[in-house]
C-alpha atoms as a PDB file:
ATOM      1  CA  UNK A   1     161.118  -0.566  47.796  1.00  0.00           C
ATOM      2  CA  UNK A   2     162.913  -3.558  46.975  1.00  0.00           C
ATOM      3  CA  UNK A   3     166.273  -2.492  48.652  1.00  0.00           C
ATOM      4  CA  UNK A   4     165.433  -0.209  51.672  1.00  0.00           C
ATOM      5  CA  UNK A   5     167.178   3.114  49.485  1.00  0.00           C
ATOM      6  CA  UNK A   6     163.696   4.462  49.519  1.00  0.00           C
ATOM      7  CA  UNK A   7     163.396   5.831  45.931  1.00  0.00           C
ATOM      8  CA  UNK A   8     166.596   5.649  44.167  1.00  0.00           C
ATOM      9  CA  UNK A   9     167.525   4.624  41.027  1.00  0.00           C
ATOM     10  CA  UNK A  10     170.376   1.684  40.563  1.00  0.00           C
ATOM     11  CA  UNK A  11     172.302   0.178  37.863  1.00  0.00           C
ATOM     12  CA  UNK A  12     173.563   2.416  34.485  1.00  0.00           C
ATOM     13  CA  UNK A  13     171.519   4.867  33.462  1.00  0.00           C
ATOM     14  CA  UNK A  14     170.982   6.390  30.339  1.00  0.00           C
ATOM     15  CA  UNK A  15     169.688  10.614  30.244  1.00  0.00           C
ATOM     16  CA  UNK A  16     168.437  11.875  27.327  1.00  0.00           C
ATOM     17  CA  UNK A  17     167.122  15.733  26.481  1.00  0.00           C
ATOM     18  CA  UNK A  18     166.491  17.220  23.252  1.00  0.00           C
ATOM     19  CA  UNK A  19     165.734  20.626  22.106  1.00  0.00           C
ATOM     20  CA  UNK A  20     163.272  21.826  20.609  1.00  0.00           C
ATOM     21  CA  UNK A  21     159.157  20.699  20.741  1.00  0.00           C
ATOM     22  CA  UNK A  22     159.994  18.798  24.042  1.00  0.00           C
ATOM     23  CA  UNK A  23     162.387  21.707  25.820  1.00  0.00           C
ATOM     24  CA  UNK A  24     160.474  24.857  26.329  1.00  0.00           C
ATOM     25  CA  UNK A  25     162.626  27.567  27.790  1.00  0.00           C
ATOM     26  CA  UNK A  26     165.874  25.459  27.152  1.00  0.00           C
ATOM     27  CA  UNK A  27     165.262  24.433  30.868  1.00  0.00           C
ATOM     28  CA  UNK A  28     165.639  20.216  29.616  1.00  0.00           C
ATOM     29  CA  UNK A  29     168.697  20.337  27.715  1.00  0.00           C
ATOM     30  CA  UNK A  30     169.995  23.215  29.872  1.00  0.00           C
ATOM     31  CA  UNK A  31     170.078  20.600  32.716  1.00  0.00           C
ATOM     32  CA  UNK A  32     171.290  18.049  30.804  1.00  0.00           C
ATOM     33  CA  UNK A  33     174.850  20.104  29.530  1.00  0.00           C
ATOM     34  CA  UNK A  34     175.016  21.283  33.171  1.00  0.00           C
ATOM     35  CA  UNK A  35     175.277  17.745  34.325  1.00  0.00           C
ATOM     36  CA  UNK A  36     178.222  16.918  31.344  1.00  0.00           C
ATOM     37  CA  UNK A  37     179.862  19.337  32.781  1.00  0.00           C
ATOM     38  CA  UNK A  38     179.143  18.849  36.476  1.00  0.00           C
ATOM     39  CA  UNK A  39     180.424  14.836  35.870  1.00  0.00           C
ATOM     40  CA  UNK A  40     182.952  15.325  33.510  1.00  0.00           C
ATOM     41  CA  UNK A  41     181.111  13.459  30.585  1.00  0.00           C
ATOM     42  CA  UNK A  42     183.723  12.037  28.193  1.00  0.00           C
ATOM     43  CA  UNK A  43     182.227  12.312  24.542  1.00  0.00           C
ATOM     44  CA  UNK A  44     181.981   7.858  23.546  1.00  0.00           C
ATOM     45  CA  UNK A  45     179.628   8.760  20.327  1.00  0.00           C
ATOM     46  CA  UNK A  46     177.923  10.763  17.883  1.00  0.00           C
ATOM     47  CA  UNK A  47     175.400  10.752  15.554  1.00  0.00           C
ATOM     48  CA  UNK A  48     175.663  11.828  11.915  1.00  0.00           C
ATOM     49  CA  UNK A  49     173.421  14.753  11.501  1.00  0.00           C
ATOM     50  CA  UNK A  50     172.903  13.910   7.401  1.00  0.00           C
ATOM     51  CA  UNK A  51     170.719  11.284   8.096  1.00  0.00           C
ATOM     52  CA  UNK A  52     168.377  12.829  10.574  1.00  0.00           C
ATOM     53  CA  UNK A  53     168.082  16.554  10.004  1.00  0.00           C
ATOM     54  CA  UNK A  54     166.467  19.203   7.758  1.00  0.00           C
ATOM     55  CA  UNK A  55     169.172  21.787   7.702  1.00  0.00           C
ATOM     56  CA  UNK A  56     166.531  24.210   6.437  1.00  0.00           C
ATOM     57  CA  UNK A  57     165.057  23.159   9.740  1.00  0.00           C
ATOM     58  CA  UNK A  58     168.355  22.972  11.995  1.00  0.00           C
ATOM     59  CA  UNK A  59     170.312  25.427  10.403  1.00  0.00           C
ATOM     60  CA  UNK A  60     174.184  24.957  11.131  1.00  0.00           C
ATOM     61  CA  UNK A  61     175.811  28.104  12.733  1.00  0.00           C
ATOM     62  CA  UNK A  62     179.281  29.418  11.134  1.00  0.00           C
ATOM     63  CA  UNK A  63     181.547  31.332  13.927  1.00  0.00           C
ATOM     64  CA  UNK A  64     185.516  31.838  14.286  1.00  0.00           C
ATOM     65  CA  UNK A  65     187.188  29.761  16.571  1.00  0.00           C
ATOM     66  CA  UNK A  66     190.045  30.705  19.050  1.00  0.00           C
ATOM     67  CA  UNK A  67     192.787  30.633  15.569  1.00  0.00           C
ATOM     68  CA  UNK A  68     190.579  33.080  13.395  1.00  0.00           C
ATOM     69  CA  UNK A  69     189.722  30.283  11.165  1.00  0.00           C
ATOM     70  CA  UNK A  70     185.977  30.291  10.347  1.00  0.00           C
ATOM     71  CA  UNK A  71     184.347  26.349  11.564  1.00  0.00           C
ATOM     72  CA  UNK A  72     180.768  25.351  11.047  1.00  0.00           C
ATOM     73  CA  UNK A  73     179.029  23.767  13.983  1.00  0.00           C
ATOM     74  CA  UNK A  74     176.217  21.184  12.613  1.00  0.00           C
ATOM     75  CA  UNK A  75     173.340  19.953  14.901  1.00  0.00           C
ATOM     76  CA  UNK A  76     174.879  17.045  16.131  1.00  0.00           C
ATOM     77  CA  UNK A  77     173.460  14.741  18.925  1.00  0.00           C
ATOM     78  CA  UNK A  78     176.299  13.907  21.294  1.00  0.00           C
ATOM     79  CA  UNK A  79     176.509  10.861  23.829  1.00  0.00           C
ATOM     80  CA  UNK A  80     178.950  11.516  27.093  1.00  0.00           C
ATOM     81  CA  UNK A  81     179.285   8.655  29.246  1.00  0.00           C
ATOM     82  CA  UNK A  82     180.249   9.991  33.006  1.00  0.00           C
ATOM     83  CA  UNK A  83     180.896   7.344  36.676  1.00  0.00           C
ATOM     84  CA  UNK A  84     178.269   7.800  39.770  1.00  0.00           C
ATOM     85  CA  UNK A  85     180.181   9.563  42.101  1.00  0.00           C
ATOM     86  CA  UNK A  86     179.091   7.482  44.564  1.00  0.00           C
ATOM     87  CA  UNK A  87     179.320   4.261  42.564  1.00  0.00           C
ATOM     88  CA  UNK A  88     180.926   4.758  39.183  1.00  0.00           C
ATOM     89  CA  UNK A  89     178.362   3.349  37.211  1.00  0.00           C
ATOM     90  CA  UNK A  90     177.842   4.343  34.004  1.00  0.00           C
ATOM     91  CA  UNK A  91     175.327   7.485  33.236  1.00  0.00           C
ATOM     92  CA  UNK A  92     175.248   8.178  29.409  1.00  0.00           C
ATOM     93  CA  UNK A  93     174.265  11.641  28.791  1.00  0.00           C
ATOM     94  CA  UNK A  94     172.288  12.557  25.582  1.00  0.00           C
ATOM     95  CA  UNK A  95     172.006  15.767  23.780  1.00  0.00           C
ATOM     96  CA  UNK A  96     170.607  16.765  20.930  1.00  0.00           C
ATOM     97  CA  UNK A  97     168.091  18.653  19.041  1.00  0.00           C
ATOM     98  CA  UNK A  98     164.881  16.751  18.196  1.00  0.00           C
ATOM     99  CA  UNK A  99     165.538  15.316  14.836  1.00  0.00           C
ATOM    100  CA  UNK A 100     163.343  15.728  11.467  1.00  0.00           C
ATOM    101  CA  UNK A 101     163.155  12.755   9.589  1.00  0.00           C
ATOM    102  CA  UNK A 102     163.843   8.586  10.429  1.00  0.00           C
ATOM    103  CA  UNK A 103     163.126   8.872  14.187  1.00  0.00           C
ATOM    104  CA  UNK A 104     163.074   5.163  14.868  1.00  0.00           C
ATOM    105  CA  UNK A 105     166.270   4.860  12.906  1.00  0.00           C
ATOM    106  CA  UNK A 106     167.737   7.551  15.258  1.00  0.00           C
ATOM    107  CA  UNK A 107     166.436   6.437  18.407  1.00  0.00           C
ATOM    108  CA  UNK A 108     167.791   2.288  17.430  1.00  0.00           C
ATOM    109  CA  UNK A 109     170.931   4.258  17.441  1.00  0.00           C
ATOM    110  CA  UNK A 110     170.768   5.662  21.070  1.00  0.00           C
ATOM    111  CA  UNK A 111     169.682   2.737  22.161  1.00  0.00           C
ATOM    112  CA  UNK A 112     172.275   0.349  20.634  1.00  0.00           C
ATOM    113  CA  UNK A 113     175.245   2.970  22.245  1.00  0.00           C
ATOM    114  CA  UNK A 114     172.638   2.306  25.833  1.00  0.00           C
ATOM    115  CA  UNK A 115     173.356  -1.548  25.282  1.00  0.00           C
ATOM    116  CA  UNK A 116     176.886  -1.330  24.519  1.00  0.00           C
ATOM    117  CA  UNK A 117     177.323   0.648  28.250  1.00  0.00           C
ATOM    118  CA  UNK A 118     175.281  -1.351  29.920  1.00  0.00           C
ATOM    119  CA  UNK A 119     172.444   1.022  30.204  1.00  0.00           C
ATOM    120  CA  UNK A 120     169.350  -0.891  30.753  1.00  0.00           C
ATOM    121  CA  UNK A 121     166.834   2.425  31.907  1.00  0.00           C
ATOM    122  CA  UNK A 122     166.310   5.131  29.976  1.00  0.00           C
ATOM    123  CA  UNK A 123     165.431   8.559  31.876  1.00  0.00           C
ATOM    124  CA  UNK A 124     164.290  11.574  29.342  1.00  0.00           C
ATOM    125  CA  UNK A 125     164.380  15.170  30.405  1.00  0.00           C
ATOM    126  CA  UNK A 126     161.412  17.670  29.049  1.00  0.00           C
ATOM    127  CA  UNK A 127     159.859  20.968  29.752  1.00  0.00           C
ATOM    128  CA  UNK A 128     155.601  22.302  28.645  1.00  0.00           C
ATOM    129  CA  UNK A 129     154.816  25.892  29.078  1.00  0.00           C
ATOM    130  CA  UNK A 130     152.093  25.747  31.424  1.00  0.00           C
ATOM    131  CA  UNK A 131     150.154  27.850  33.872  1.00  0.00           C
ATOM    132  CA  UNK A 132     152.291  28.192  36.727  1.00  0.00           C
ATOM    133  CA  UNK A 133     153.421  31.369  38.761  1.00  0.00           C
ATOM    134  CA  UNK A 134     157.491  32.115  38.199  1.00  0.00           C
ATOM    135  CA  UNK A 135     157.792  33.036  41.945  1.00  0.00           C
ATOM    136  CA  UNK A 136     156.531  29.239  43.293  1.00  0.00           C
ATOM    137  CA  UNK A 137     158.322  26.125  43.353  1.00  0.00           C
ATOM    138  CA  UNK A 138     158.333  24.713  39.717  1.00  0.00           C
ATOM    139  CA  UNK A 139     156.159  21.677  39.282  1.00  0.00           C
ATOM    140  CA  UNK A 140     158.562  18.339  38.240  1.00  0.00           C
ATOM    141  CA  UNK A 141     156.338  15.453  37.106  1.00  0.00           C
ATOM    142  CA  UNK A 142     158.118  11.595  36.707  1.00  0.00           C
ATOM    143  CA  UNK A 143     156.166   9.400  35.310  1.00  0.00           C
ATOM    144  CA  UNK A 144     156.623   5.472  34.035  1.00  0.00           C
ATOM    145  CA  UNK A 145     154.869   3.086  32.107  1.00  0.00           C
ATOM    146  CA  UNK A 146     156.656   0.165  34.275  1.00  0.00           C
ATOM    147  CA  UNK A 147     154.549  -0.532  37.303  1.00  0.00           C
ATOM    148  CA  UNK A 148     157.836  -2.183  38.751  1.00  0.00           C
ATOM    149  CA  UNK A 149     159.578   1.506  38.549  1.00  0.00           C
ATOM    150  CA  UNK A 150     156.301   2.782  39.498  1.00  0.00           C
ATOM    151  CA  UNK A 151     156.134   1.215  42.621  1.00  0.00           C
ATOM    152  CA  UNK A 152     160.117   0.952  43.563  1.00  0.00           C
ATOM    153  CA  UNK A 153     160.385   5.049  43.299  1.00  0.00           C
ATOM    154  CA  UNK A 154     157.376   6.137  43.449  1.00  0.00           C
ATOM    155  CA  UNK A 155     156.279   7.259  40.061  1.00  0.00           C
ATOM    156  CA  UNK A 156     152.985   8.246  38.659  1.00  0.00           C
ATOM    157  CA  UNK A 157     151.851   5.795  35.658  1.00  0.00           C
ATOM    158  CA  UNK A 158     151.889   8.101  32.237  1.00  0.00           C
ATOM    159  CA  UNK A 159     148.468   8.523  31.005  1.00  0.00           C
ATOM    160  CA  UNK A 160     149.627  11.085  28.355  1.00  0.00           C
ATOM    161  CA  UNK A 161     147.295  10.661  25.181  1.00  0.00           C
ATOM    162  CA  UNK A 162     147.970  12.711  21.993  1.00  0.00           C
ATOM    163  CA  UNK A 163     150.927  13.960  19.534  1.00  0.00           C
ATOM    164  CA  UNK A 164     154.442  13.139  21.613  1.00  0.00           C
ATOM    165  CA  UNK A 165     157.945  14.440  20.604  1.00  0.00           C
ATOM    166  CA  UNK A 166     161.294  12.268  20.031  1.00  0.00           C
ATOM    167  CA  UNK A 167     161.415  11.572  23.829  1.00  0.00           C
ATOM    168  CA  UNK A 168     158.097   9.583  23.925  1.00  0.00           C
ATOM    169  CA  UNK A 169     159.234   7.811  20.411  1.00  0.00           C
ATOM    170  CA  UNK A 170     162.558   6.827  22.533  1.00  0.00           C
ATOM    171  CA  UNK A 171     160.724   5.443  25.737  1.00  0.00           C
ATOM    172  CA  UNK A 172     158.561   3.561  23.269  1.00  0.00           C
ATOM    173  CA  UNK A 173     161.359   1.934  21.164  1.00  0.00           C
ATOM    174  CA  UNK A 174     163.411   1.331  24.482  1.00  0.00           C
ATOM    175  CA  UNK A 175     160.226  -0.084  25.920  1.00  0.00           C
ATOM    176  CA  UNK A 176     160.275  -2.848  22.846  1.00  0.00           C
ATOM    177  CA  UNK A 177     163.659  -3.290  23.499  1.00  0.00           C
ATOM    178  CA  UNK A 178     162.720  -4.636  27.244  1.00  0.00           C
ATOM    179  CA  UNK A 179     164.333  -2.086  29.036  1.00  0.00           C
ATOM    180  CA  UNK A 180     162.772   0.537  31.672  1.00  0.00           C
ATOM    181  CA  UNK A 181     162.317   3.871  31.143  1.00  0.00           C
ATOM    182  CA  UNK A 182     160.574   7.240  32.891  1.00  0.00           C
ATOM    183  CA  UNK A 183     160.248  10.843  32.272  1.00  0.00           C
ATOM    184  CA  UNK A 184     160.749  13.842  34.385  1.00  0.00           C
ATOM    185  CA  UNK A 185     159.110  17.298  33.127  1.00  0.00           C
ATOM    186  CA  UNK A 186     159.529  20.710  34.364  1.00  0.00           C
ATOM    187  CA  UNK A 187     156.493  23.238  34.013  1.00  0.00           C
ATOM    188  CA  UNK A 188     158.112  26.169  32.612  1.00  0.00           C
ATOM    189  CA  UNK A 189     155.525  29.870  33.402  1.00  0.00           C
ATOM    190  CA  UNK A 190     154.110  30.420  29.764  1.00  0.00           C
ATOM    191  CA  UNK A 191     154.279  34.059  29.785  1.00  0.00           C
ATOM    192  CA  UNK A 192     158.078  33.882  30.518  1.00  0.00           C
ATOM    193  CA  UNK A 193     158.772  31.295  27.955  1.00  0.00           C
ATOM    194  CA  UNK A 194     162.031  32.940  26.099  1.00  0.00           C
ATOM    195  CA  UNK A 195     164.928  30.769  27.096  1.00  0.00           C
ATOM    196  CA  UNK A 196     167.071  30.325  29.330  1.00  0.00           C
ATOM    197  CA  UNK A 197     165.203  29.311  32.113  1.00  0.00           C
ATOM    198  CA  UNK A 198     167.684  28.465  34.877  1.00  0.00           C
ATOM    199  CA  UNK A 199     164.840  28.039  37.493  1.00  0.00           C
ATOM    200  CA  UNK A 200     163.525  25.092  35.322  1.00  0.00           C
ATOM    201  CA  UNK A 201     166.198  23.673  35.018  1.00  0.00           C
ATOM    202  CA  UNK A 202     167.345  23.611  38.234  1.00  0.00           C
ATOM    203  CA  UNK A 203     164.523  22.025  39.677  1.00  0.00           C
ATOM    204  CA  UNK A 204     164.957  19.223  37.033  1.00  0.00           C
ATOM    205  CA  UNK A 205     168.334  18.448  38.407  1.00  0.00           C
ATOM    206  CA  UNK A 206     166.773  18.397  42.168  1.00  0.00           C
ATOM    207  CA  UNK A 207     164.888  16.080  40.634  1.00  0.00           C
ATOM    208  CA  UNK A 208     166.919  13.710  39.234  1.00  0.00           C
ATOM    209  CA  UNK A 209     169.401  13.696  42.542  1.00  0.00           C
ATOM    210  CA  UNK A 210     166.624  12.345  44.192  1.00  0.00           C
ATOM    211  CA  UNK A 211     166.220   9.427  41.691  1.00  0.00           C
ATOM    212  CA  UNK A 212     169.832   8.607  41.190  1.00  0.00           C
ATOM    213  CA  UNK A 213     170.771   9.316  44.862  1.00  0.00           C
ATOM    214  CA  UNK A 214     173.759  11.589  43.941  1.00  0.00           C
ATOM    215  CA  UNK A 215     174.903  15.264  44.963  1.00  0.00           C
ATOM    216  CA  UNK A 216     174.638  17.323  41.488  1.00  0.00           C
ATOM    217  CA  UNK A 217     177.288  20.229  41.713  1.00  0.00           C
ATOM    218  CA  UNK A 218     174.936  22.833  41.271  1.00  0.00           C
ATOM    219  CA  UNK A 219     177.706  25.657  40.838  1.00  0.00           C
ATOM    220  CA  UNK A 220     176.474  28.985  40.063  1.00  0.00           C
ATOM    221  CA  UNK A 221     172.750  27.744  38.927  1.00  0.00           C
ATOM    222  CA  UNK A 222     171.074  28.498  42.287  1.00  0.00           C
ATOM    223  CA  UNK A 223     172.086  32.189  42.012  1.00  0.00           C
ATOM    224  CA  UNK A 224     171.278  32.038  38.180  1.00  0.00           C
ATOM    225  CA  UNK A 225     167.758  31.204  39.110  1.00  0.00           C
ATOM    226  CA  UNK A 226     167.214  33.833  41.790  1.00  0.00           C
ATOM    227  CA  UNK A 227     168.202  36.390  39.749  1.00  0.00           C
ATOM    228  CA  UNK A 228     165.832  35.142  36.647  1.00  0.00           C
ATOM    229  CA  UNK A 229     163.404  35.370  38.918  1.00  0.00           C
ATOM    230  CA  UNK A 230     164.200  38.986  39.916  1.00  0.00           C
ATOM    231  CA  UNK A 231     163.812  39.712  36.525  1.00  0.00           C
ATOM    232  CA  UNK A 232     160.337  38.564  36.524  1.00  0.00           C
ATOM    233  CA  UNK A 233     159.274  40.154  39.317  1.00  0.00           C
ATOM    234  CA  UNK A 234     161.280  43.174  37.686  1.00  0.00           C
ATOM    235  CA  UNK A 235     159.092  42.856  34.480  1.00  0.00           C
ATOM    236  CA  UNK A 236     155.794  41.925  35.983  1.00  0.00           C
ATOM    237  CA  UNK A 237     155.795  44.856  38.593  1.00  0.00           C
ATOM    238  CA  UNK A 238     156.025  47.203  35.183  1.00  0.00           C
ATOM    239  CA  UNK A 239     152.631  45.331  33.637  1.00  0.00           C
ATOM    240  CA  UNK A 240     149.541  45.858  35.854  1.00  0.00           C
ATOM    241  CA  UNK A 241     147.440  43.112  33.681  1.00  0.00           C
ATOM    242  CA  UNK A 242     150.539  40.742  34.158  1.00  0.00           C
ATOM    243  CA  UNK A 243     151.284  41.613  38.037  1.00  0.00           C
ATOM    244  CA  UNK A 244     147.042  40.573  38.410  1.00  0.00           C
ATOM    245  CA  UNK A 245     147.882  37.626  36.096  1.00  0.00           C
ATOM    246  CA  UNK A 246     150.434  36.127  38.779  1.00  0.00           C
ATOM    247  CA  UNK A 247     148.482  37.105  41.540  1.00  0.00           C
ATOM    248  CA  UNK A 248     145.740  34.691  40.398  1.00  0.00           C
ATOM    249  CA  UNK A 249     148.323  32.043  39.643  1.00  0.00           C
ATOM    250  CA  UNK A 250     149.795  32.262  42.634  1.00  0.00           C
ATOM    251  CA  UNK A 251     146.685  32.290  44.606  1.00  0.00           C
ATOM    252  CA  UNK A 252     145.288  29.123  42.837  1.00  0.00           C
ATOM    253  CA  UNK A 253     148.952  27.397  43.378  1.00  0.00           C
ATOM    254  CA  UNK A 254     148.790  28.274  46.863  1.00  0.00           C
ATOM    255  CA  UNK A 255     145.334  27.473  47.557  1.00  0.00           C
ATOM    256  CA  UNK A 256     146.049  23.747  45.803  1.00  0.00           C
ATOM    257  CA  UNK A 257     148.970  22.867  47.530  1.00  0.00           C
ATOM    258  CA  UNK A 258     148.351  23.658  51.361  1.00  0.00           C
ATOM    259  CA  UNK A 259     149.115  20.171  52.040  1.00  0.00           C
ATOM    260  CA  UNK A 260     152.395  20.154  50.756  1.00  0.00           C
ATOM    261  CA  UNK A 261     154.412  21.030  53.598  1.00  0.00           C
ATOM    262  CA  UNK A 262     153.986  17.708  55.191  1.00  0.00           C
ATOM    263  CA  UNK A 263     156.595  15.860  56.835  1.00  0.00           C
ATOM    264  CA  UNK A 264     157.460  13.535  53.683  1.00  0.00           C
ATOM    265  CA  UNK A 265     158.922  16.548  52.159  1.00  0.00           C
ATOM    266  CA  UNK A 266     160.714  17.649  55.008  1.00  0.00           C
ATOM    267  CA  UNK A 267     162.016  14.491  55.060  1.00  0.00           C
ATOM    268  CA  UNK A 268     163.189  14.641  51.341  1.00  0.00           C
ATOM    269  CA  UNK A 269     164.436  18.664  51.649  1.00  0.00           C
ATOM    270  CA  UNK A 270     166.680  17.529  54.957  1.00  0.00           C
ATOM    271  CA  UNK A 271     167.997  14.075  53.245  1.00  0.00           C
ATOM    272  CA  UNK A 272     168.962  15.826  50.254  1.00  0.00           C
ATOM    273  CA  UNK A 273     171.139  18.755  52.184  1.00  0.00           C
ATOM    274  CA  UNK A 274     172.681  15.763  54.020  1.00  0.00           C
ATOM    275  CA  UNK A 275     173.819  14.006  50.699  1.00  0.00           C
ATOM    276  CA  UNK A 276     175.527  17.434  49.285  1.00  0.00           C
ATOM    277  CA  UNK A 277     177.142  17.768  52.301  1.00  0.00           C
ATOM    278  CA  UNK A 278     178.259  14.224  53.285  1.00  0.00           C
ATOM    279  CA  UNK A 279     179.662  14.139  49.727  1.00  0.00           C
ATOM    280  CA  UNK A 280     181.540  17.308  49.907  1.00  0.00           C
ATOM    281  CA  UNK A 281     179.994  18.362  46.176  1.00  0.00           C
ATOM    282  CA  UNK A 282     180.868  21.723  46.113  1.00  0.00           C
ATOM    283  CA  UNK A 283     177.332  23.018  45.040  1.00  0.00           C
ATOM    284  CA  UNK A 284     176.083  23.852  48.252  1.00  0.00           C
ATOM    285  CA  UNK A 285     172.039  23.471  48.900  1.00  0.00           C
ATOM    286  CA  UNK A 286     171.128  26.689  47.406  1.00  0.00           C
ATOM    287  CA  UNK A 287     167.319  27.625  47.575  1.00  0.00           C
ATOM    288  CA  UNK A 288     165.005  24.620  46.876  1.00  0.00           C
ATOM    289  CA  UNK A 289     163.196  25.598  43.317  1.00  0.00           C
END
């Protein structure tokens, strides 16, 4: 570590999820609006959905706002800019929904908003269906191709190979652009795959406290996830084949993992309570997901 904060994340940051290919059960851009709201993002730009979506695709929605007056919502991608609690530097929050046509043309755009706050690393959110048991922790993986991040926060190098969504297209172009970038994934159970998925989504926001070094107000997620979870357990006591199914899962992910509760992740569990409650966030530690 270069400055003794022993993992953590300095200077503007810019987070970016998108749904769709990249955000299975929601649990990526979920995360993302929850931390708009939980930092008071103020909207600073948007992009113009004509030029980047199939509306055949990304149909718009037509509803009645609060005046009776019928408004149609197109899928717009929306930048918030929010202050560090702890710092006030800039974090630019991106949302959108992964766009159909002229992705480097859409991702130059991002990235030129990233310059104009100062952002310099680019950190995208994303969640695979894979074969993990709902009633475990749910696996977070950050990766980097920088070896500087790498090393500084401890980051595995991405060895991905094969067809990527808009979030590896934007930690390529930002890559040409000379700035740093990782990615943070949630495993998201495949055989509960139907969004929301608050437990997901949760865990990506542990996540990402850890590398920016700031309390997330977690308000009402931590119950939100207990009770999905419930639900599971609710659904998969009904289903003989699918109660045996998790028992395997959970059986494998137990057996593989034995070595986890070492005192590095005590460590990390204990630092993080102490943030949230030095800080005086509000969220309160909830259950670890």
């Amino acid at each position: 570590m270069t400055d003794g904060s022993q993992g953590v994340l300095r200077g503007p940051v810019m987070l970016a999820a998108f749904e769709g290919w990249n955000d299975a059960g929601s649990a990526a851009s979920q995360a993302l609006l929850h931390l708009v709201d939980a930092w008071g993002g103020e909207l600073v730009d948007e992009l113009d959905p004509e030029e980047y979506h199939d509306f055949q695709v990304s149909r718009p929605t037509v509803a009645f706002d609060e005046t009776g007056r019928r408004v149609v919502t197109w899928p717009v991608t929306t930048v918030h800019a929010a202050g560090r609690p702890s710092t006030g530097e800039t974090v630019a929050l991106v949302h959108g929904i992964e766009p159909s046509m002229r992705w480097r043309r859409y991702c130059a755009e991002l990235l030129d908003t990233a310059e104009r706050l100062g952002v310099r690393t680019i950190v995208t959110l994303g969640a695979l269906l894979a074969d993990v048991p709902h009633s475990r922790p749910i696996p977070v993986t950050a990766t980097s191709d920088d070896p500087r991040l790498q090393e500084e926060l401890g980051l595995d190098a991405n060895t991905y190979e094969g067809p990527t969504g808009i979030v590896g297209v934007l930690q390529h172009e930002a890559t040409l652009r000379g700035m740093r970038g990782l990615s943070v994934w949630a495993a998201v159970p495949h055989y509960v795959a139907h969004p929301p998925s608050p437990k997901a989504s949760l865990a990506l926001l542990v996540r990402i406290e850890e590398l920016l070094g700031e309390a997330i107000p977690l308000g009402e997620m931590p119950e939100d996830a207990e009770a999905w979870q419930r639900g599971v357990d609710e659904l998969a006591a009904e289903d003989a084949e699918i109660a045996e199914y998790v028992a395997q899962l959970e059986e494998a992910k137990d057996t593989a993992e034995l070595p986890e509760a070492s005192g590095e992740a005590i460590a990390r569990e204990f630092e993080r309570y102490l943030r949230r409650r030095e800080r005086g966030s509000g969220g309160g530690t909830g259950p670890t997901p």
